[in-house]
C-alpha atoms as a PDB file:
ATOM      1  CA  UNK A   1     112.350 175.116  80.466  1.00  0.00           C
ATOM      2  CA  UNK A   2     113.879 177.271  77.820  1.00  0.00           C
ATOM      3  CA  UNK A   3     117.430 179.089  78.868  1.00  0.00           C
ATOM      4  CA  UNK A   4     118.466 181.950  78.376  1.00  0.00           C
ATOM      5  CA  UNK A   5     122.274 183.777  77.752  1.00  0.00           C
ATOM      6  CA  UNK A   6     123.384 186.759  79.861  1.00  0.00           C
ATOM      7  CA  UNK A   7     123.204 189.174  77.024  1.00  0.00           C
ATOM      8  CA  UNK A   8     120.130 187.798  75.671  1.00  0.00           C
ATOM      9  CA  UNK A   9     118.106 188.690  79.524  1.00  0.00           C
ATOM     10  CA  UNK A  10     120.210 191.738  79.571  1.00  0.00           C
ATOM     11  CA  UNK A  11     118.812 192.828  75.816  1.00  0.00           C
ATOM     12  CA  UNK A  12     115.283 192.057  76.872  1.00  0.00           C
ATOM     13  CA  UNK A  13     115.420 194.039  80.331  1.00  0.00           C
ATOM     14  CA  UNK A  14     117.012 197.267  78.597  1.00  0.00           C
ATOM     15  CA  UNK A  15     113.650 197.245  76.260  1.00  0.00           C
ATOM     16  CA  UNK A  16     111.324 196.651  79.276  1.00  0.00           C
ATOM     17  CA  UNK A  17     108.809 200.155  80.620  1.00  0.00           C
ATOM     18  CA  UNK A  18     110.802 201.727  83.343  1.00  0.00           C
ATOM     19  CA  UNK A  19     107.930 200.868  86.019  1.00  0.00           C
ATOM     20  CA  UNK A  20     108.374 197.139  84.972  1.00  0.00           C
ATOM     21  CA  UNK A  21     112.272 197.627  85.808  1.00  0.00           C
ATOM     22  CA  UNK A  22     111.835 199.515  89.214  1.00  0.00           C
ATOM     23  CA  UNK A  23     109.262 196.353  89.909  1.00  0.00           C
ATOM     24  CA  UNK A  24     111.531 193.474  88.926  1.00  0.00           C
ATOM     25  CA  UNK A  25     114.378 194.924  91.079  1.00  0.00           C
ATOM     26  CA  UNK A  26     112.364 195.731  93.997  1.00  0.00           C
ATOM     27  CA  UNK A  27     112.541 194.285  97.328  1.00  0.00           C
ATOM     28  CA  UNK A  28     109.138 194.127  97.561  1.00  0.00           C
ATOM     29  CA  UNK A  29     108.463 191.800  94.425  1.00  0.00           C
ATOM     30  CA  UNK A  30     111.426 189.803  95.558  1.00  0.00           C
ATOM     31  CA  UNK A  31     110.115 189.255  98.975  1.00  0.00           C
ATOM     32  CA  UNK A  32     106.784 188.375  97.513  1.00  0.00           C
ATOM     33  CA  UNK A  33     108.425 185.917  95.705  1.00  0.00           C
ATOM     34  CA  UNK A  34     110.247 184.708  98.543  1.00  0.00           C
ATOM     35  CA  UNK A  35     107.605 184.353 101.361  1.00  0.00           C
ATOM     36  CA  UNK A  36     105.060 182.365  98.503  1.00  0.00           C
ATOM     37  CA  UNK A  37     108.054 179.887  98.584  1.00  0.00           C
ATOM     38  CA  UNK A  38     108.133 179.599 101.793  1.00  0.00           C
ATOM     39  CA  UNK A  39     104.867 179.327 103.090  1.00  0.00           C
ATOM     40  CA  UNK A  40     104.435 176.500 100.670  1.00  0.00           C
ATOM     41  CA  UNK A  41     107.512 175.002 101.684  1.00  0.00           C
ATOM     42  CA  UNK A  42     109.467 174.975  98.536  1.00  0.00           C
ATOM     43  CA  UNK A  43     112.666 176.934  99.667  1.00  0.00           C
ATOM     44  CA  UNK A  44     115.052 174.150  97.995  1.00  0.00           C
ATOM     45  CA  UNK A  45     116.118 173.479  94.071  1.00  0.00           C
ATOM     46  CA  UNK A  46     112.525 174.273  93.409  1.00  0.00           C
ATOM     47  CA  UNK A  47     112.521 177.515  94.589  1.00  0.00           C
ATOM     48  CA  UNK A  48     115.444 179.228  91.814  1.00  0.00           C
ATOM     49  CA  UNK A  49     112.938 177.201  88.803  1.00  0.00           C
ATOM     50  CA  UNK A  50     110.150 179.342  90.177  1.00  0.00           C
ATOM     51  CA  UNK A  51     112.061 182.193  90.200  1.00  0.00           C
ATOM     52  CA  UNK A  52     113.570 182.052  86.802  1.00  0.00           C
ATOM     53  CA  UNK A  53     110.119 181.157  85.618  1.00  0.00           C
ATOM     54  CA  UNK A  54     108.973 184.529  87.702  1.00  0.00           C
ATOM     55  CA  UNK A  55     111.503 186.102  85.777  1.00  0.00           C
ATOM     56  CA  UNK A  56     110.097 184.770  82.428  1.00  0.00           C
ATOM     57  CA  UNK A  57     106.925 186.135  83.009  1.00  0.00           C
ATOM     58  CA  UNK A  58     108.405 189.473  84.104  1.00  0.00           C
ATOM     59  CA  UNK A  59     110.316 189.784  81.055  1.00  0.00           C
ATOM     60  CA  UNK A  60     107.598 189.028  78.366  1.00  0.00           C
ATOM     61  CA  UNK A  61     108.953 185.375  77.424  1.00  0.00           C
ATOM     62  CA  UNK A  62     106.231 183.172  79.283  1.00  0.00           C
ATOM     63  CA  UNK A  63     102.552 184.590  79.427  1.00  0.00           C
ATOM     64  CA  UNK A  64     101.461 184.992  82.972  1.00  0.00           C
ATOM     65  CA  UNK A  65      98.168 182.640  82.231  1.00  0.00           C
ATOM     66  CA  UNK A  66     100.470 180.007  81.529  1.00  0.00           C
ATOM     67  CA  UNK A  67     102.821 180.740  84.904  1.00  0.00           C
ATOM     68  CA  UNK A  68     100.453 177.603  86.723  1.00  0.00           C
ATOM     69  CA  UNK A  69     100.580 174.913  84.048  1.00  0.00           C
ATOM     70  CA  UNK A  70     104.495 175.592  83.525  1.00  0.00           C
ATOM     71  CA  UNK A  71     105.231 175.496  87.461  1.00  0.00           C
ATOM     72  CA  UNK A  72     103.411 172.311  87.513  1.00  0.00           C
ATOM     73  CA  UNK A  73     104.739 170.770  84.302  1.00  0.00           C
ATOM     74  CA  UNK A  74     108.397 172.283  84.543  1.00  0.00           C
ATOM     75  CA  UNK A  75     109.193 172.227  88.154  1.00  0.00           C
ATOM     76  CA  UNK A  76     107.029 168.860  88.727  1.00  0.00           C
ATOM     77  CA  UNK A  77     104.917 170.222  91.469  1.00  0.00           C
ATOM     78  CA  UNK A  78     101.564 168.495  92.721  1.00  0.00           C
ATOM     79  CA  UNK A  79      98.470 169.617  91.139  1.00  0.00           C
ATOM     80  CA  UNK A  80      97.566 171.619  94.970  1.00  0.00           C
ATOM     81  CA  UNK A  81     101.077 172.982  95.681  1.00  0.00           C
ATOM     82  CA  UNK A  82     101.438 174.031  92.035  1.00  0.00           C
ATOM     83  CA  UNK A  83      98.163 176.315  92.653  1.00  0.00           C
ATOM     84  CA  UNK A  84      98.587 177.702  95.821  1.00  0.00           C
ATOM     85  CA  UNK A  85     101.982 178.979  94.727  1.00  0.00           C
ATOM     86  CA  UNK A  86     100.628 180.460  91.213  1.00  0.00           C
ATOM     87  CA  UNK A  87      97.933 182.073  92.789  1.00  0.00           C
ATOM     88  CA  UNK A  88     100.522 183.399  95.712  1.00  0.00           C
ATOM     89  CA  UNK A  89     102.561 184.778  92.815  1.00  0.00           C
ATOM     90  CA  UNK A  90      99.515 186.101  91.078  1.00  0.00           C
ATOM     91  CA  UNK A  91      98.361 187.834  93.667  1.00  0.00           C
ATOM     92  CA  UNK A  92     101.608 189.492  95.175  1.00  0.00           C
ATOM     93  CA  UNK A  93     104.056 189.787  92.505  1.00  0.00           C
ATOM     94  CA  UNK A  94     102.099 189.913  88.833  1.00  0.00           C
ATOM     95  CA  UNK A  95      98.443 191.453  90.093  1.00  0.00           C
ATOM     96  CA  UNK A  96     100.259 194.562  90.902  1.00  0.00           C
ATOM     97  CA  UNK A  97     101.382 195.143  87.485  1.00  0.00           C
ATOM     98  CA  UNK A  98      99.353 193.364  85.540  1.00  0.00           C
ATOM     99  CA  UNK A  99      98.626 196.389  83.289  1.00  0.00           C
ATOM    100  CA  UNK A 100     101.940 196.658  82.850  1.00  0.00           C
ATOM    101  CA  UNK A 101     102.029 193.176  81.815  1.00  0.00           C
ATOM    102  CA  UNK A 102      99.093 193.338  79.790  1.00  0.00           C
ATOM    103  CA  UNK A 103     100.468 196.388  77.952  1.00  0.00           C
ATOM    104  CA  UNK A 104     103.597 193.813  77.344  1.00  0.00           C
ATOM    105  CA  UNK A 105     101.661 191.247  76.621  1.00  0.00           C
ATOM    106  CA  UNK A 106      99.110 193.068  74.233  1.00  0.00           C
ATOM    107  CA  UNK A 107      95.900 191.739  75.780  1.00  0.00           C
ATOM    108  CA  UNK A 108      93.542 192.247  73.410  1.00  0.00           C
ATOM    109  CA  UNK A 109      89.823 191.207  73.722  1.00  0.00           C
ATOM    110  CA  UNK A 110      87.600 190.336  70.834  1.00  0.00           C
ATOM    111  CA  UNK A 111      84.042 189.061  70.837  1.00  0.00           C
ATOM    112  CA  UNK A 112      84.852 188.060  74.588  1.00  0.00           C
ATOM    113  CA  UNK A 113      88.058 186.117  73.715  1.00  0.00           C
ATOM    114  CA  UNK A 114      91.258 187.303  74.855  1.00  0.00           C
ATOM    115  CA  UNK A 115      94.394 187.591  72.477  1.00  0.00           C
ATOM    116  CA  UNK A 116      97.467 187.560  74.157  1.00  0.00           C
ATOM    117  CA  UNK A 117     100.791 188.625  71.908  1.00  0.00           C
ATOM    118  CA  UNK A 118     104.198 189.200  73.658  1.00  0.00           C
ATOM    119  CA  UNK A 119     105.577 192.830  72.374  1.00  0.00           C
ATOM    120  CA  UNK A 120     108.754 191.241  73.114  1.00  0.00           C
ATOM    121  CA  UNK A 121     111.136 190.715  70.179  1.00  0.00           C
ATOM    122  CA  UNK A 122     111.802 187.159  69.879  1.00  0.00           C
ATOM    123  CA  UNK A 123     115.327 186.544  71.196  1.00  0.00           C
ATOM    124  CA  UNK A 124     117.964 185.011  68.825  1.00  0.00           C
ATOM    125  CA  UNK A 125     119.196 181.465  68.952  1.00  0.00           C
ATOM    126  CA  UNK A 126     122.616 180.290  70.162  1.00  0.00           C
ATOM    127  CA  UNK A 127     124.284 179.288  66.956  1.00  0.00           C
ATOM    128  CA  UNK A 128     125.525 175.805  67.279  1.00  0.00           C
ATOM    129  CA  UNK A 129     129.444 175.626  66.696  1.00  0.00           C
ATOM    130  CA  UNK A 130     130.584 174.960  63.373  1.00  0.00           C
ATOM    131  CA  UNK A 131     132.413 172.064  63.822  1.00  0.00           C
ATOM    132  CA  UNK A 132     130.638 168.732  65.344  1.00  0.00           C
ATOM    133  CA  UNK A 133     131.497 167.684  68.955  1.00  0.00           C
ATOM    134  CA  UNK A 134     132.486 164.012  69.773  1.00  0.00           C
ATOM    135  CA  UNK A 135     130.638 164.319  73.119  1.00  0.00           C
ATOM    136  CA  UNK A 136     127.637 164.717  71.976  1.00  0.00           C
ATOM    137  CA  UNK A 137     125.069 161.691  71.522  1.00  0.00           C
ATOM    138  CA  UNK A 138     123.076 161.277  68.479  1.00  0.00           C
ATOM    139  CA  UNK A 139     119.231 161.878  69.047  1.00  0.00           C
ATOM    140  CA  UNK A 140     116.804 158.984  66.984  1.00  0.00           C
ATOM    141  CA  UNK A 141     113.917 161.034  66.493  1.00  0.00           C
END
């Protein structure tokens, strides 16, 4: 799972719609989020990946069709717990907006296949320090 910087999230939430805002911040999104965990029994480590990946989605940076197949691959949840929580989060937290999303997203259907394109500027990467750190291990690729 990709990380993010303080100011990089902050950046991207200062360009989202205001509706999207008001949603993210909302107690009832949150407690969506919350009672999916915990019906499914997740409500340990788990349950802050989920939430950042919530996040992700929520911010334009991981497309909500790929929100199952990232819990599952990311998190390492089982095939049947890594559905019923996607389609709890589906239904409760993203349905609600999903134009909003989609308008994030760009959803844009031609000849019956959808195109999905984030409208979300592409956030800039860390630069590594100039000088080379004795702690780090060298990588054989």
């Amino acid at each position: 799972m990709q990380e993010y910087t303080r100011e990089q999230l902050t950046k991207l939430y200062k360009e989202l719609p205001n509706e999207l805002k008001d949603w993210i911040t909302s107690d009832d999104s949150n407690d969506a989020i919350y009672n999916v965990l915990k019906e499914n029994n997740v409500l340990d480590k788990r349950c802050e990946q989920i939430s950042i990946l919530c996040r992700n989605v929520l911010f334009g940076l991981l497309p909500m069709e790929n929100f199952h197949e990232t819990i599952k691959k990311d998190v390492g949840l089982e095939e049947d717990l890594a559905k019923k929580i996607s389609q709890g989060i589906n239904r409760f937290v993203f349905f609600p907006i999903k134009s909003i999303l989609n308008d994030l997203y760009r959803v844009e259907k031609t000849d019956g296949n959808v195109q999905l394109e984030s409208t979300q500027k592409e956030i800039p990467e860390q630069k590594k320090p100039a000088k080379s750190d004795s702690y780090l291990e060298h990588i054989e690729q």
